[in-house]
N, C-alpha and C. Protein backbone atom coordinates (compact mmCIF):
# COMPACT_ATOMS: atom_id res chain seq x y z
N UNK A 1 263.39 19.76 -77.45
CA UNK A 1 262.86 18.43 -77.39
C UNK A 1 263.78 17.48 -78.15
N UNK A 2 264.26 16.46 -77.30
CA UNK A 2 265.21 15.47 -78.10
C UNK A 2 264.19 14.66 -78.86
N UNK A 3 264.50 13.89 -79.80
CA UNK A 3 264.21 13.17 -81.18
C UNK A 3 263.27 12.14 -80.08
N UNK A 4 264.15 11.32 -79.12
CA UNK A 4 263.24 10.20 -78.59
C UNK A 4 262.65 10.52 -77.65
N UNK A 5 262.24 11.50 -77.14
CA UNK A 5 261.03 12.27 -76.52
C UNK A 5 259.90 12.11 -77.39
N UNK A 6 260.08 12.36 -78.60
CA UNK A 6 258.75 12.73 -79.61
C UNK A 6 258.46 11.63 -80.47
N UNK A 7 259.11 10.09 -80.22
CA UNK A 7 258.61 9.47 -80.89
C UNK A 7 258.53 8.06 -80.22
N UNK A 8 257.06 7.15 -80.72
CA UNK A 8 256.57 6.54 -80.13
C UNK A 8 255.94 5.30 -81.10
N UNK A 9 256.00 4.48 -80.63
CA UNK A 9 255.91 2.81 -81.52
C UNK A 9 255.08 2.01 -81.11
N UNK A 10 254.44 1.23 -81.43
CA UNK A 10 254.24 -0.13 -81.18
C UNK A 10 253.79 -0.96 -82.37
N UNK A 11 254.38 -2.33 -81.62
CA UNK A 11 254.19 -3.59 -82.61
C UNK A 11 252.74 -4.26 -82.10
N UNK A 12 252.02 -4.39 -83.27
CA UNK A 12 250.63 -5.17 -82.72
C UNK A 12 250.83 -6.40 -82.98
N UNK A 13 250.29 -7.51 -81.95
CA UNK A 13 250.44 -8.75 -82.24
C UNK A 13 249.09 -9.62 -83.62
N UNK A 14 249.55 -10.38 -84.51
CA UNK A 14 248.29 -10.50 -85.09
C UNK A 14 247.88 -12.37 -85.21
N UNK A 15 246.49 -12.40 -84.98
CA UNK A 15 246.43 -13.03 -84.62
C UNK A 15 245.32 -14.62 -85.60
N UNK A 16 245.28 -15.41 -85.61
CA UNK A 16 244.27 -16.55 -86.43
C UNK A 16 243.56 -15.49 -86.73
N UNK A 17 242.64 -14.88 -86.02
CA UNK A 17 241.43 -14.62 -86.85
C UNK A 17 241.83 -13.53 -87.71
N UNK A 18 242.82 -12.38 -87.60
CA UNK A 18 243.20 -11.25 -87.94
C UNK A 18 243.49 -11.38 -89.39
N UNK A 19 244.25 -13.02 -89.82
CA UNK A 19 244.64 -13.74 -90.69
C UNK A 19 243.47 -14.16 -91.44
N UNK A 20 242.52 -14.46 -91.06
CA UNK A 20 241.62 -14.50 -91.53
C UNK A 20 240.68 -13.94 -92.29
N UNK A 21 240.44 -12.75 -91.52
CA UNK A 21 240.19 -11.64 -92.33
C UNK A 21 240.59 -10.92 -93.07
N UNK A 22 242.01 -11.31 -93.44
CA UNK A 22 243.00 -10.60 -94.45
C UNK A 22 243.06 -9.34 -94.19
N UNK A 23 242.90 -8.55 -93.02
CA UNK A 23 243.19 -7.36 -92.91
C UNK A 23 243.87 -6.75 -91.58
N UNK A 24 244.95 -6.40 -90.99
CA UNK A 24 245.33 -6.60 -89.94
C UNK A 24 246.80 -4.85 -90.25
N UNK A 25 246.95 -4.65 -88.89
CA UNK A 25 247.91 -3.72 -88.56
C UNK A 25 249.26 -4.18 -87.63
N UNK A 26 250.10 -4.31 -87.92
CA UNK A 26 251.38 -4.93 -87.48
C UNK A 26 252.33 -3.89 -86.43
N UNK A 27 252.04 -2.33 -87.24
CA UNK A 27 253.11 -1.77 -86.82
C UNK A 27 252.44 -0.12 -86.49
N UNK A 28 251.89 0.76 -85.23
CA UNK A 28 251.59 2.11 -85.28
C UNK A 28 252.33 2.83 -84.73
N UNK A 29 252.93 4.23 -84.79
CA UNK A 29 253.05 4.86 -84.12
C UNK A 29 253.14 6.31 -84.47
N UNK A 30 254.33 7.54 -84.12
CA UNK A 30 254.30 9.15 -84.23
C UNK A 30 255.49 8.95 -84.04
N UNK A 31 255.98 10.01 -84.82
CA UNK A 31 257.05 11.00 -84.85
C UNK A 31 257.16 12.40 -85.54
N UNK A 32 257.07 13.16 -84.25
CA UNK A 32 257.65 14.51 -84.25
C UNK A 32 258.59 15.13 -85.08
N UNK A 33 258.77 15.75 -85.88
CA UNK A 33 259.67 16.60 -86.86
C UNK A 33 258.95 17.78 -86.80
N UNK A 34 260.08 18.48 -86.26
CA UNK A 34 259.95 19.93 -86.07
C UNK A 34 260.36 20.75 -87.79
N UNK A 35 260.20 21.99 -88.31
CA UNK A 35 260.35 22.66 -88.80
C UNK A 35 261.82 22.70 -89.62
N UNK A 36 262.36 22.50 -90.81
CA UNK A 36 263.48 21.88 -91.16
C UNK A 36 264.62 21.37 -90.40
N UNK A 37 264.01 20.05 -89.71
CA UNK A 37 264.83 19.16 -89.33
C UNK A 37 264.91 18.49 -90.02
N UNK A 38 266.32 17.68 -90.29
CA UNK A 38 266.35 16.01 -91.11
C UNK A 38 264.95 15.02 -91.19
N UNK A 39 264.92 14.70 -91.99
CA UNK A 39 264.00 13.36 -91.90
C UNK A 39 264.70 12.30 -92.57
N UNK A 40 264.25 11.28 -92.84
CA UNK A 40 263.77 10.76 -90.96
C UNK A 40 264.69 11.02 -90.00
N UNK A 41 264.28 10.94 -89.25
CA UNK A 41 265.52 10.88 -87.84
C UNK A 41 266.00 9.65 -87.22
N UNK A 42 267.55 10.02 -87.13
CA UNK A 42 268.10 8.98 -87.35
C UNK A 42 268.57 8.45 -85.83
C-alpha cells in the first residue's frame, strides 16, 4: 500500500455561526502507518 492510498483529508469550511459558538473543526482526516514505518510520512 503506497503512503497516498492510506491517507485522507479534509478542510471544513467555518462559518458566522460556528464563530459564534467558539467551537468549530477546520481540519479532519487518517493516516495509515504501518508497523515501523517513518512518521510522519513525508
Amino acid at each position: 500500500m503506497k503512503p497516498a492510498d492510506a491517507t485522507f483529508y479534509r478542510y471544513l469550511p467555518v462559518s458566522q455561526r460556528d464563530e459564534n459558538w467558539g467551537l468549530y473543526v477546520t481540519t479532519a482526516g487518517e493516516s495509515r502507518v504501518t508497523p515501523h514505518s517513518p512518521y510522519p510520512l513525508v
